[in-house]
N, C-alpha and C. Protein backbone atom coordinates (compact mmCIF):
# COMPACT_ATOMS: atom_id res chain seq x y z
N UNK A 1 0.85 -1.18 0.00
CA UNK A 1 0.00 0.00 0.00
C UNK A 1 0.89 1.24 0.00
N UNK A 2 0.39 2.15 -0.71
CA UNK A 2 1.03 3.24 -0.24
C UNK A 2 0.73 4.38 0.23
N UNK A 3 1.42 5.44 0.71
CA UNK A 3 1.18 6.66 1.72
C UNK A 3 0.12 6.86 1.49
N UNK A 4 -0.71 7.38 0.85
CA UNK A 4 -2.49 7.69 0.52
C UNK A 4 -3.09 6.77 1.30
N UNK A 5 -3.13 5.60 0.40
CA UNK A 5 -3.87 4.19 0.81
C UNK A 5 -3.29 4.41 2.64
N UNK A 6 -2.28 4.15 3.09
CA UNK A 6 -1.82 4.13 4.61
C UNK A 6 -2.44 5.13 5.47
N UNK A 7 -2.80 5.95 4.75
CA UNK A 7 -3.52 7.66 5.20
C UNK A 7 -4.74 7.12 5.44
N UNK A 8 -5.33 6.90 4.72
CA UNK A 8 -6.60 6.79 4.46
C UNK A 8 -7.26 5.57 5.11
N UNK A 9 -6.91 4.63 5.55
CA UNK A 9 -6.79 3.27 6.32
C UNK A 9 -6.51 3.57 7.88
N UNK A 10 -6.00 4.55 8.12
CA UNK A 10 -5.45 4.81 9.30
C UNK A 10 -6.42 4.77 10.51
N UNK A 11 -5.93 4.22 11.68
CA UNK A 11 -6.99 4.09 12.30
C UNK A 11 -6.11 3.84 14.26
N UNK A 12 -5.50 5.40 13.91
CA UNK A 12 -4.20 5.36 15.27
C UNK A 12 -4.90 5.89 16.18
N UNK A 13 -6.11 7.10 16.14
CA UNK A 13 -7.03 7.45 16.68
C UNK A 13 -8.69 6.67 17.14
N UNK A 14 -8.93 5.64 17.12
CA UNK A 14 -9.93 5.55 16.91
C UNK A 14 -10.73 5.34 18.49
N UNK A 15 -9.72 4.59 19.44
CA UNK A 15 -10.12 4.74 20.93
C UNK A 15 -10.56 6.03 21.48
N UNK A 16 -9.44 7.27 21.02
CA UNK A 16 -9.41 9.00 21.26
C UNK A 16 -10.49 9.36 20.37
N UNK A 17 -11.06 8.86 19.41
CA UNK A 17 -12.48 9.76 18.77
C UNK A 17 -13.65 9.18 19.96
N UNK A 18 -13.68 7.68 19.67
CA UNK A 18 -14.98 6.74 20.88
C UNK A 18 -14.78 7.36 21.52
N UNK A 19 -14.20 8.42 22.70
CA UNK A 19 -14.13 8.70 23.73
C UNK A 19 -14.57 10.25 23.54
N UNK A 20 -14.75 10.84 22.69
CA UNK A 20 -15.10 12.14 22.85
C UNK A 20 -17.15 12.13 22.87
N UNK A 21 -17.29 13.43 22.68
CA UNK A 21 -19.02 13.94 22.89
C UNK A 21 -19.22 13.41 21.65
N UNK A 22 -18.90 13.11 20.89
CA UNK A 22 -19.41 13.19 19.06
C UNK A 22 -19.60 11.59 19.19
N UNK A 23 -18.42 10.80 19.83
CA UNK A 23 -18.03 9.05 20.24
C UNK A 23 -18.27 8.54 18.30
N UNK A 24 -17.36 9.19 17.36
CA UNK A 24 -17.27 9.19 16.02
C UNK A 24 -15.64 8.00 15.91
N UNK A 25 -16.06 8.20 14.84
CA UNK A 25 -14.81 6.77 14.33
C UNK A 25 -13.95 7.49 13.13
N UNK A 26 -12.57 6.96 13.29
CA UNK A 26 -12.23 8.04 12.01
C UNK A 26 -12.10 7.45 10.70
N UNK A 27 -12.69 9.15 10.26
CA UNK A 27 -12.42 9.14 8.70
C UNK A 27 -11.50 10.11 7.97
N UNK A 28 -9.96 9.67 7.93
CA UNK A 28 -9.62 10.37 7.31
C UNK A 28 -9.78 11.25 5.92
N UNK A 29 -9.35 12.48 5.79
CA UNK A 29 -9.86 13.12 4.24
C UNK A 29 -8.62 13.59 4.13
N UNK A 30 -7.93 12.92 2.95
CA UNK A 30 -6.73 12.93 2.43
C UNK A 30 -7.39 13.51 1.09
N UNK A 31 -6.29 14.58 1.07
CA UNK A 31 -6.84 15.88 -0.28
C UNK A 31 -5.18 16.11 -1.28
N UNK A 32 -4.18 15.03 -1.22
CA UNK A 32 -3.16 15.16 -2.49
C UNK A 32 -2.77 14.38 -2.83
N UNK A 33 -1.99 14.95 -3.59
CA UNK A 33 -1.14 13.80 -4.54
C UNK A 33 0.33 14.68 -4.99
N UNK A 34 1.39 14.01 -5.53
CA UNK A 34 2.55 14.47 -6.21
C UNK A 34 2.36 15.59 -6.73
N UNK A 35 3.35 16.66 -7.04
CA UNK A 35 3.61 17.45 -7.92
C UNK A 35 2.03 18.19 -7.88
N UNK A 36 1.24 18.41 -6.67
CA UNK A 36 0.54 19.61 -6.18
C UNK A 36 1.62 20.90 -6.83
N UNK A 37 0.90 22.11 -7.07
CA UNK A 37 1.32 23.47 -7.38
C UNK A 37 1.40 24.19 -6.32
N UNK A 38 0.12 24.05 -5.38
CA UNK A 38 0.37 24.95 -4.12
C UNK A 38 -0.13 23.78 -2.98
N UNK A 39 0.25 24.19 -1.43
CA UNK A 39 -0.08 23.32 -0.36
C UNK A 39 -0.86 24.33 0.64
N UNK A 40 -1.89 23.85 0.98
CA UNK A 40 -2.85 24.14 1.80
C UNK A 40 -2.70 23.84 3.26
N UNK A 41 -1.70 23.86 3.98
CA UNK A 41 -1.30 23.41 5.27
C UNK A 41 -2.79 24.10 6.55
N UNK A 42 -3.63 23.20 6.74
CA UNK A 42 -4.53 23.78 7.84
C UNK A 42 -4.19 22.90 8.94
N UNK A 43 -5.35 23.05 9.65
CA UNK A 43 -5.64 22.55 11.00
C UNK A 43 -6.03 20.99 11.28
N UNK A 44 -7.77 20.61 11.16
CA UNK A 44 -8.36 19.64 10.65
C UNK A 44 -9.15 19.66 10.17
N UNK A 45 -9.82 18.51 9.64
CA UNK A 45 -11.33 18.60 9.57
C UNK A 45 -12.31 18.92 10.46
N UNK A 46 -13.67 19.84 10.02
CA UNK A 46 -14.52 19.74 10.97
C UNK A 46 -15.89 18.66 11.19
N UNK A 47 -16.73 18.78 11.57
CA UNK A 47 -17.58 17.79 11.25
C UNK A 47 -18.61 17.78 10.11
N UNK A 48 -18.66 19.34 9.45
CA UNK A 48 -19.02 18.95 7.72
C UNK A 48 -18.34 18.22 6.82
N UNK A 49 -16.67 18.34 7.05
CA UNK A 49 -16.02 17.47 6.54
C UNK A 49 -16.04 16.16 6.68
N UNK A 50 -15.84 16.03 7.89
CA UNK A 50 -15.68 14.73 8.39
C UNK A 50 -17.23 13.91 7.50
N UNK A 51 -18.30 14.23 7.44
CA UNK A 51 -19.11 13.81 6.75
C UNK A 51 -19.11 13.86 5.43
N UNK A 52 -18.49 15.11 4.50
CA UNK A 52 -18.57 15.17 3.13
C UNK A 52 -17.17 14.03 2.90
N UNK A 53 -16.21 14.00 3.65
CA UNK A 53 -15.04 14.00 2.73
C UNK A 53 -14.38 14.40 2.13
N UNK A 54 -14.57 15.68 1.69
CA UNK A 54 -13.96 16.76 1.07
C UNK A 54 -13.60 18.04 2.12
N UNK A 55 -12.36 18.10 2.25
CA UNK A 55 -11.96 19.86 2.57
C UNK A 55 -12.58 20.88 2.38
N UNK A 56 -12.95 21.47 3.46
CA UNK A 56 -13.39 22.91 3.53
C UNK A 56 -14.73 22.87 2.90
N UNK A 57 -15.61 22.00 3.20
CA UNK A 57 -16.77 22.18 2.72
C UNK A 57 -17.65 22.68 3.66
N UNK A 58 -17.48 24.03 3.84
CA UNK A 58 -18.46 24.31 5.08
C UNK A 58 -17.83 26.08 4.86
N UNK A 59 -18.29 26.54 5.54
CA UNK A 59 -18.46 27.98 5.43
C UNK A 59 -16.75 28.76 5.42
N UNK A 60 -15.65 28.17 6.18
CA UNK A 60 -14.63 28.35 6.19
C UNK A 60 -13.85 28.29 4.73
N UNK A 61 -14.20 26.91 4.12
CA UNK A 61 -13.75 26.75 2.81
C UNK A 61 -14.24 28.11 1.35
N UNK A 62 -15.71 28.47 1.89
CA UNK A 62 -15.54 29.35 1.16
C UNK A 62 -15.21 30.94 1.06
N UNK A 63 -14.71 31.27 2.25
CA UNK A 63 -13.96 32.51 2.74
C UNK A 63 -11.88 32.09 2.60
N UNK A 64 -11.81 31.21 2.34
CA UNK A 64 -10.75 30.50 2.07
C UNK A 64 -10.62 30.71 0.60
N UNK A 65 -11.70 30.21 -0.42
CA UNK A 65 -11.45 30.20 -1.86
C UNK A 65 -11.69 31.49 -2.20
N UNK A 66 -12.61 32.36 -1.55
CA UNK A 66 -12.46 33.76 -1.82
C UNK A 66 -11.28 35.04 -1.77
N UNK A 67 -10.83 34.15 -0.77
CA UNK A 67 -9.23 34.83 -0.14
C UNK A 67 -8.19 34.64 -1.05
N UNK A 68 -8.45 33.68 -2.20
CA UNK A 68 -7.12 32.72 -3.30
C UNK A 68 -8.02 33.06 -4.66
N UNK A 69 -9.12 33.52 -4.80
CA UNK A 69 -9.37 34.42 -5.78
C UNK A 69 -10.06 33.05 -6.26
N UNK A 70 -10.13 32.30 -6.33
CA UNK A 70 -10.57 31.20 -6.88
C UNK A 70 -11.99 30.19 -6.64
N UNK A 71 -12.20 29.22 -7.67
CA UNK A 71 -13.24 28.26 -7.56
C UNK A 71 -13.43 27.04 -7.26
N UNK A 72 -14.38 26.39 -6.73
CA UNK A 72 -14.57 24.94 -6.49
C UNK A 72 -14.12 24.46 -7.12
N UNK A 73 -13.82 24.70 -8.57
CA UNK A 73 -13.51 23.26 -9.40
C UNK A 73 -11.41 23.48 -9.57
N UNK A 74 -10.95 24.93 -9.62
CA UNK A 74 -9.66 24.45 -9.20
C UNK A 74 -9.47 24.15 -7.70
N UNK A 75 -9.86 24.40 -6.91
CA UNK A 75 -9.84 24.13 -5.41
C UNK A 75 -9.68 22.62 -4.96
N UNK A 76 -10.62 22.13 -5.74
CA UNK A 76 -10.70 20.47 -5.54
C UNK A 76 -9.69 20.20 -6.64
N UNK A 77 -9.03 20.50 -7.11
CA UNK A 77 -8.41 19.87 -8.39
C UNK A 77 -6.73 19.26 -7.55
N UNK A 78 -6.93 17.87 -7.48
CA UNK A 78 -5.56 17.73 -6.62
C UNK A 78 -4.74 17.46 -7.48
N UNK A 79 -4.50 17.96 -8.64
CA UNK A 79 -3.22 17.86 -9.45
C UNK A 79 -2.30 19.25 -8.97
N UNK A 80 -3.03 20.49 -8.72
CA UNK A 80 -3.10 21.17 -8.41
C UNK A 80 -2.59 22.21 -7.30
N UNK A 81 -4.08 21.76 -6.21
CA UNK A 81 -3.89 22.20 -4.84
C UNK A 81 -4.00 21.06 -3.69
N UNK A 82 -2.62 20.45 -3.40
CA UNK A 82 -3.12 19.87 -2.19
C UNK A 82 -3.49 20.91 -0.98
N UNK A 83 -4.37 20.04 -0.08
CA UNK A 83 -4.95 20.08 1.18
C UNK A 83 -4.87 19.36 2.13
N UNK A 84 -3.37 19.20 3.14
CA UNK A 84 -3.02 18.66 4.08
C UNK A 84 -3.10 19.49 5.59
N UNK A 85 -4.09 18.80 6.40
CA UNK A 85 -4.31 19.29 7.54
C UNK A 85 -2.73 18.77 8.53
N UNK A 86 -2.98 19.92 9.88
CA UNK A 86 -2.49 19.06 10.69
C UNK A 86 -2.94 17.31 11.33
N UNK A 87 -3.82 17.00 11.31
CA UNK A 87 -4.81 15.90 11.30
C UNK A 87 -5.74 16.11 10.52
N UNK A 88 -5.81 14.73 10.13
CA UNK A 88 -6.49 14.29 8.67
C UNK A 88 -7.84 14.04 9.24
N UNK A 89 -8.35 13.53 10.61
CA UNK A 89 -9.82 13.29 10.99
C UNK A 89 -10.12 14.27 11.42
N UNK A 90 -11.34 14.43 11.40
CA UNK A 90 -12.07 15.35 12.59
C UNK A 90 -11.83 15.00 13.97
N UNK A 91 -11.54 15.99 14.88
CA UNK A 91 -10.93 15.39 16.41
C UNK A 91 -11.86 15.50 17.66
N UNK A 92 -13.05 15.72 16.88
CA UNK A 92 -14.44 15.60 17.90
C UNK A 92 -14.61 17.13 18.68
N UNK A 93 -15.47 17.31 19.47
CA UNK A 93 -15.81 18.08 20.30
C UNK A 93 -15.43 17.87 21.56
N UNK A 94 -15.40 18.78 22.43
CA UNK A 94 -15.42 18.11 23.94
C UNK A 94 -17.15 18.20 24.76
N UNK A 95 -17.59 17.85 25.31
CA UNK A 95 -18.59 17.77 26.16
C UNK A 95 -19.57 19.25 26.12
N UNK A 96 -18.63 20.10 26.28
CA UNK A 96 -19.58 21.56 25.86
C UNK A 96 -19.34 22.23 24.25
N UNK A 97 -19.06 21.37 23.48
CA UNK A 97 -19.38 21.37 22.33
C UNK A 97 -18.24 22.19 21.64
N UNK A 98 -16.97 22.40 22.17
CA UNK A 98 -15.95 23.20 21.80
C UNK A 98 -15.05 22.13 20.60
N UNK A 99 -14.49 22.46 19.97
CA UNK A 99 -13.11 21.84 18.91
C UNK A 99 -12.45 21.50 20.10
N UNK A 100 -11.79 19.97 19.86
CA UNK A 100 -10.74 19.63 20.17
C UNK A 100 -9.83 19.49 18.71
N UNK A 101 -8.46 20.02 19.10
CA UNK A 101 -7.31 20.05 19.04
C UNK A 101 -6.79 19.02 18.07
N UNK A 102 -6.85 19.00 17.14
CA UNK A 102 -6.08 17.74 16.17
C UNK A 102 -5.03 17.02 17.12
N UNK A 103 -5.22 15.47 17.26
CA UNK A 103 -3.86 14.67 18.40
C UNK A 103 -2.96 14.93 17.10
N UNK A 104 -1.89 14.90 18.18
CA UNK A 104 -0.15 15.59 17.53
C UNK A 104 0.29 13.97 16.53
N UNK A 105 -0.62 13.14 17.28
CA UNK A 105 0.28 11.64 16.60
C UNK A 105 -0.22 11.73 14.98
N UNK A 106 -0.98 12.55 15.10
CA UNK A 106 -1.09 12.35 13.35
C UNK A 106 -0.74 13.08 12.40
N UNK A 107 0.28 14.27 12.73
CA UNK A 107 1.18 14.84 11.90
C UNK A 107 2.81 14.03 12.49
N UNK A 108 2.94 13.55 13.49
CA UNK A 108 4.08 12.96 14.44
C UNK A 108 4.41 11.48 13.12
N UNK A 109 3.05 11.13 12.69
CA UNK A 109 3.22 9.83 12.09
C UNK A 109 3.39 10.27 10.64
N UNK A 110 2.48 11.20 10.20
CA UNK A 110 2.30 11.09 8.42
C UNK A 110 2.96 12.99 7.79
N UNK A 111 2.67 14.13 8.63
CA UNK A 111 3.68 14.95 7.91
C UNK A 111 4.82 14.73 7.43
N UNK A 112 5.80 14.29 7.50
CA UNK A 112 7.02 14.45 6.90
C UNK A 112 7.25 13.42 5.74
N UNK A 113 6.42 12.27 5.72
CA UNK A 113 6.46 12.17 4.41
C UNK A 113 5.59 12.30 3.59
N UNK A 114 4.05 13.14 3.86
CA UNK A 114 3.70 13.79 2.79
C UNK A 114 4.03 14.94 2.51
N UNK A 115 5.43 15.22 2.96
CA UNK A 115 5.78 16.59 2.36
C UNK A 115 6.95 16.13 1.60
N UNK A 116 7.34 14.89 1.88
CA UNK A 116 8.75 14.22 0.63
C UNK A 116 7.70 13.88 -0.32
N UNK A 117 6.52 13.35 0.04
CA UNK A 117 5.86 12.88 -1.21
C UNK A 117 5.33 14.19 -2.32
N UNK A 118 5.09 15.35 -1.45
CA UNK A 118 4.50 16.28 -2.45
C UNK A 118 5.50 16.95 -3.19
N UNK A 119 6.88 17.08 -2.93
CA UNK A 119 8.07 17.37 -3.07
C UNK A 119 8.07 19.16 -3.69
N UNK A 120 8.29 19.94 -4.13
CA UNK A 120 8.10 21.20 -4.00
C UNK A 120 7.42 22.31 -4.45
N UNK A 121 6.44 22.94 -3.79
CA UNK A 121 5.27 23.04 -4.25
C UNK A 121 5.74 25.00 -4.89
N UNK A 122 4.66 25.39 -5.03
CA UNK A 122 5.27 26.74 -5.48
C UNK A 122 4.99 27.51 -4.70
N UNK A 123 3.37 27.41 -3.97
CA UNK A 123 2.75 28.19 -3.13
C UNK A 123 2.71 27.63 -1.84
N UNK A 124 2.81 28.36 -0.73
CA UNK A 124 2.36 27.32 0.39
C UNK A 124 1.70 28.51 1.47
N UNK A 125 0.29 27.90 1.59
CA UNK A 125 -0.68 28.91 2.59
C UNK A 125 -0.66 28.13 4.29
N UNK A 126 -0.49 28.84 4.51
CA UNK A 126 -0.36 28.08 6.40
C UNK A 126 -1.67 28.52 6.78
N UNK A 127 -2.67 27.87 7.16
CA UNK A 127 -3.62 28.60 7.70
C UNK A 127 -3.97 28.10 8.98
N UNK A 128 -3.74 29.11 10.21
CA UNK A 128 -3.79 28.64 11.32
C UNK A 128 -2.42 28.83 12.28
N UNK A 129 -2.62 28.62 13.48
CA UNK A 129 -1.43 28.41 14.12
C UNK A 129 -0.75 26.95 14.57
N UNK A 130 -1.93 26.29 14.45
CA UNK A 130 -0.99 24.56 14.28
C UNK A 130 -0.18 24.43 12.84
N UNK A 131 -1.32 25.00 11.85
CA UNK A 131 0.22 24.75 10.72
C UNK A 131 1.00 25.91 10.60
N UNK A 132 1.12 26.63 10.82
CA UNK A 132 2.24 27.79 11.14
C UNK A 132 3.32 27.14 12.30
N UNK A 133 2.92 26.78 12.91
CA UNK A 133 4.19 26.25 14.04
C UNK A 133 4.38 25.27 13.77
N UNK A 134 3.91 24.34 13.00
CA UNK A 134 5.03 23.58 12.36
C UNK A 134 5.86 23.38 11.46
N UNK A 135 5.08 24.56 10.56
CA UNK A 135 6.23 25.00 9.34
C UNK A 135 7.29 26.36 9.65
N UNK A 136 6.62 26.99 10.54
CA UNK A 136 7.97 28.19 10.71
C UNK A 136 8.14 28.19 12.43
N UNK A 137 7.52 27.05 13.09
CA UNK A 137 8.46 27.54 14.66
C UNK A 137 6.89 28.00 15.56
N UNK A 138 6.87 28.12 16.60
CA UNK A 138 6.06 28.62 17.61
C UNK A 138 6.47 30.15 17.40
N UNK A 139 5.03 30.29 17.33
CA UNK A 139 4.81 32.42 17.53
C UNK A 139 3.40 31.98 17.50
N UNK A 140 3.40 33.68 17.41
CA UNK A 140 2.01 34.08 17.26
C UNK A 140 0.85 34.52 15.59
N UNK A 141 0.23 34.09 15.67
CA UNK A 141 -0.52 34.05 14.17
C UNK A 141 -0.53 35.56 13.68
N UNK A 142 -1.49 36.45 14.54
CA UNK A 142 -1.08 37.93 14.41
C UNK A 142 0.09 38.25 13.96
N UNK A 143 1.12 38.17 14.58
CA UNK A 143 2.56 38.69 13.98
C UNK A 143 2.72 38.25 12.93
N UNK A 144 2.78 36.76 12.58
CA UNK A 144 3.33 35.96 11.37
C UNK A 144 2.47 36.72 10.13
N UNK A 145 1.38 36.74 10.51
CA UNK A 145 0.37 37.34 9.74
C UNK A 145 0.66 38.85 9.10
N UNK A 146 1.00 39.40 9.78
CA UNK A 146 1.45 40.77 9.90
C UNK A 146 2.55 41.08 9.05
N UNK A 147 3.98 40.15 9.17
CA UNK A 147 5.14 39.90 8.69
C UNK A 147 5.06 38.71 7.06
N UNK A 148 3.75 39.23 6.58
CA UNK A 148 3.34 38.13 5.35
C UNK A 148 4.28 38.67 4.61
N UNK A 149 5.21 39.83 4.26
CA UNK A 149 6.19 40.04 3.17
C UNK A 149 7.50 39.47 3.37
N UNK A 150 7.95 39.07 4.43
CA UNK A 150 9.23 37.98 4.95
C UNK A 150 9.20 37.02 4.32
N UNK A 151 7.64 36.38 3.53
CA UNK A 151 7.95 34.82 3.53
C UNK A 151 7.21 34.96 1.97
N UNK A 152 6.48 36.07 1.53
CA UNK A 152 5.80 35.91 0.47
C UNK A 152 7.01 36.32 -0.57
N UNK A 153 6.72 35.53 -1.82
CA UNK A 153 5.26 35.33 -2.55
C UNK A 153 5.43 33.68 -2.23
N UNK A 154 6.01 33.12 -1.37
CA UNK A 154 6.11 31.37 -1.99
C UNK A 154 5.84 30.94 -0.70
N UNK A 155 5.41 31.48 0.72
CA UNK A 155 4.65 30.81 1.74
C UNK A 155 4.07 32.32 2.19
N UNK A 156 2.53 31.87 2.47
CA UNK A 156 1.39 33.08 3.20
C UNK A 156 0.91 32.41 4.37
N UNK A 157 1.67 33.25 5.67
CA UNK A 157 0.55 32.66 6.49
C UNK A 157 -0.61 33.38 7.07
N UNK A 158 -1.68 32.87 7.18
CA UNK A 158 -2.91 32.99 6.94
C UNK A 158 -3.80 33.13 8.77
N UNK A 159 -4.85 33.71 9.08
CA UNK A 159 -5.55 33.20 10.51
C UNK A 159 -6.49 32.31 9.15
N UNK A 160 -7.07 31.37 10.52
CA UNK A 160 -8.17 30.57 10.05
C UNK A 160 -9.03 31.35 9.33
N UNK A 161 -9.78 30.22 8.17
CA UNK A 161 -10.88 31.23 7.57
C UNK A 161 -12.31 31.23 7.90
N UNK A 162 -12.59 30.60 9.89
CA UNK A 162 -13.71 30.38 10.39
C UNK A 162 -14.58 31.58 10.79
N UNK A 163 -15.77 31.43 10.92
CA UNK A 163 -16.15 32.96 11.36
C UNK A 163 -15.77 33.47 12.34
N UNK A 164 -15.30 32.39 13.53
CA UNK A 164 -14.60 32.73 14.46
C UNK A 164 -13.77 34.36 14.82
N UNK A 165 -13.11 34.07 13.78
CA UNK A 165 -11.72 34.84 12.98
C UNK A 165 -12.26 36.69 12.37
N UNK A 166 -13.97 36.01 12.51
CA UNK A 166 -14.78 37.71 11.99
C UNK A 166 -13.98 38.96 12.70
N UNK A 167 -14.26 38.84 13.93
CA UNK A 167 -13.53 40.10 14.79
C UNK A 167 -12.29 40.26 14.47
N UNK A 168 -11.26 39.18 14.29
CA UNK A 168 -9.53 39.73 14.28
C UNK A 168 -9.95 40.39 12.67
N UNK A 169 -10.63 39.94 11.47
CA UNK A 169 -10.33 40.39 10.14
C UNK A 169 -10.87 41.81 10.28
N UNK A 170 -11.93 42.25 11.12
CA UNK A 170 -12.37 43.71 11.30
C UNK A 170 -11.61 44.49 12.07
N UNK A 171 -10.58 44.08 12.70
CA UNK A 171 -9.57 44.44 13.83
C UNK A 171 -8.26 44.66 13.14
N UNK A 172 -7.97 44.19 11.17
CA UNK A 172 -7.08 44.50 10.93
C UNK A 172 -7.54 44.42 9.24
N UNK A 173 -8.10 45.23 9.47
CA UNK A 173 -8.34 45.51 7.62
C UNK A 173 -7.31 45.92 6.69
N UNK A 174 -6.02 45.89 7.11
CA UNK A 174 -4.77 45.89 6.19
C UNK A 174 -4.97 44.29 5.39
N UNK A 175 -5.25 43.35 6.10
CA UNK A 175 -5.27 42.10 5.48
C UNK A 175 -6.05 41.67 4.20
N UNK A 176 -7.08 42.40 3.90
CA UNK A 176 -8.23 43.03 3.01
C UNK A 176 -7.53 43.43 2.35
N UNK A 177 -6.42 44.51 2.38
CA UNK A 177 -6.82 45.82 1.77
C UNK A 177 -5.21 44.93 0.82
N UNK A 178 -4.24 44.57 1.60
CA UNK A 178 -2.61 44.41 1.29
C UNK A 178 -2.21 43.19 1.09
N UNK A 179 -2.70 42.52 2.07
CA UNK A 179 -2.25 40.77 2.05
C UNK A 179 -3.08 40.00 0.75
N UNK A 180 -4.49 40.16 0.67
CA UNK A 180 -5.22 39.34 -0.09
C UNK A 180 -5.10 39.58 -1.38
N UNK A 181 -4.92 40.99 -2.00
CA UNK A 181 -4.59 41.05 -3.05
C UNK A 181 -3.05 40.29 -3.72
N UNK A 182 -1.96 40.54 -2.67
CA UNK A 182 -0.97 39.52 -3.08
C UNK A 182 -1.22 38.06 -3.15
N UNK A 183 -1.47 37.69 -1.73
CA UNK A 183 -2.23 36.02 -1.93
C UNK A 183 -2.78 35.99 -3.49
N UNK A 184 -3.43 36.71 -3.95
CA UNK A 184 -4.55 36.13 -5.38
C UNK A 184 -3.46 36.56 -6.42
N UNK A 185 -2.69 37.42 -6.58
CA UNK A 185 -1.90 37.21 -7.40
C UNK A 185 -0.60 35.90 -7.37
N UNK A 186 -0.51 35.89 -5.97
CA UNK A 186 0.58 34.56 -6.38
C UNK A 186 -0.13 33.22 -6.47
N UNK A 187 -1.10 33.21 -5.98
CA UNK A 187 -1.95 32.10 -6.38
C UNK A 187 -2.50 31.77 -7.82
N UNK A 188 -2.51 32.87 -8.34
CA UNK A 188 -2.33 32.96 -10.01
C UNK A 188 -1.03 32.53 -10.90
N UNK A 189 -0.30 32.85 -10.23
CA UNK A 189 1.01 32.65 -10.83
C UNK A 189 1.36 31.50 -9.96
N UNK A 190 1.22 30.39 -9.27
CA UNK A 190 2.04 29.49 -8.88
C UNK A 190 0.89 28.40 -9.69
N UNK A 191 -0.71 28.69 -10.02
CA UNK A 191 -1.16 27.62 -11.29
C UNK A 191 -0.96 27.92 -12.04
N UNK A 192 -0.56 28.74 -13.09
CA UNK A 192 -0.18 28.92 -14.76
C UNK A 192 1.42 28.16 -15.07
């Protein structure tokens, strides 16, 4: 079998899902393949995902494709754009209905070689602070965010694109006005 198939079979979590409020079984949603153009480094799935199977199918995904200038049909296109979370399942809720935390064993086990497998991409969006600290180090999302010309045009890191996130994007409308327009141009130029 290989890395996909091993991804996708995986089943290192499945005592830690039974045990949460949701008591769900996992389903990983593995979103690449080789010679991706750009990498989508997020968090996890949520539980629209976890049911569709597909990335970002839920209100986040499309404040995400709006942010990259783009559409469903290159979005899903995994020749393209992979979409590798920090964890590939959904990691349940806790009891008062909050996100738990993607477990660490499932970037501990399968990041590093789906990043030999995707081998070098052109674009790379961090979205979040779990995939920000594992691609550039522990900080803070704000700053990294802030400091998007250090690393652009060939890594953007990004806050989540949940509504959550409504207040920080009204709290810094430079990101609107400076960041997103670059994001959509290099996101143009890393598919052509």
């Amino acid at each position: 079998m290989g890395l996909i198939s091993d991804i996708e079979n995986c089943r290192l979590c499945a005592d830690r899902f039974a045990a949460t409020a949701t008591a769900h079984a996992p389903r990983p949603v593995v979103w690449f393949q080789p010679d991706a153009r750009i990498l989508i480094a997020g968090q996890a799935p949520g539980m629209r995902v976890h049911k569709s199977g597909r990335p970002f199918t839920d209100p986040s995904g499309d404040r995400l494709r709006d942010w990259m200038g783009i559409d469903e049909a290159v979005f899903y296109d995994k020749s393209r754009i992979a979409i590798v979370p920090m964890g590939f399942c959904f990691p349940g809720y806790t009891a008062k209905g909050a996100d738990l935390p993607p477990p660490a064993i499932c970037a501990k086990t399968w990041r590093t070689d789906v990043m030999e497998m995707l081998g070098e991409v052109r674009l790379t969006l961090l979205v979040g602070g779990l995939a920000q600290n594992w691609h550039m180090g522990k900080g803070s999302v704000t700053a990294r965010v802030a400091d998007w010309q250090s690393t652009a045009p060939r890594v953007f890191p990004l806050p989540h694109p949940s509504w959550r996130n409504t207040g920080w994007l009204k709290k810094h409308p430079w990101f609107e006005k400076t960041l997103l327009p670059e994001l959509r141009h290099a996101v143009t130029e890393a598919l052509t």
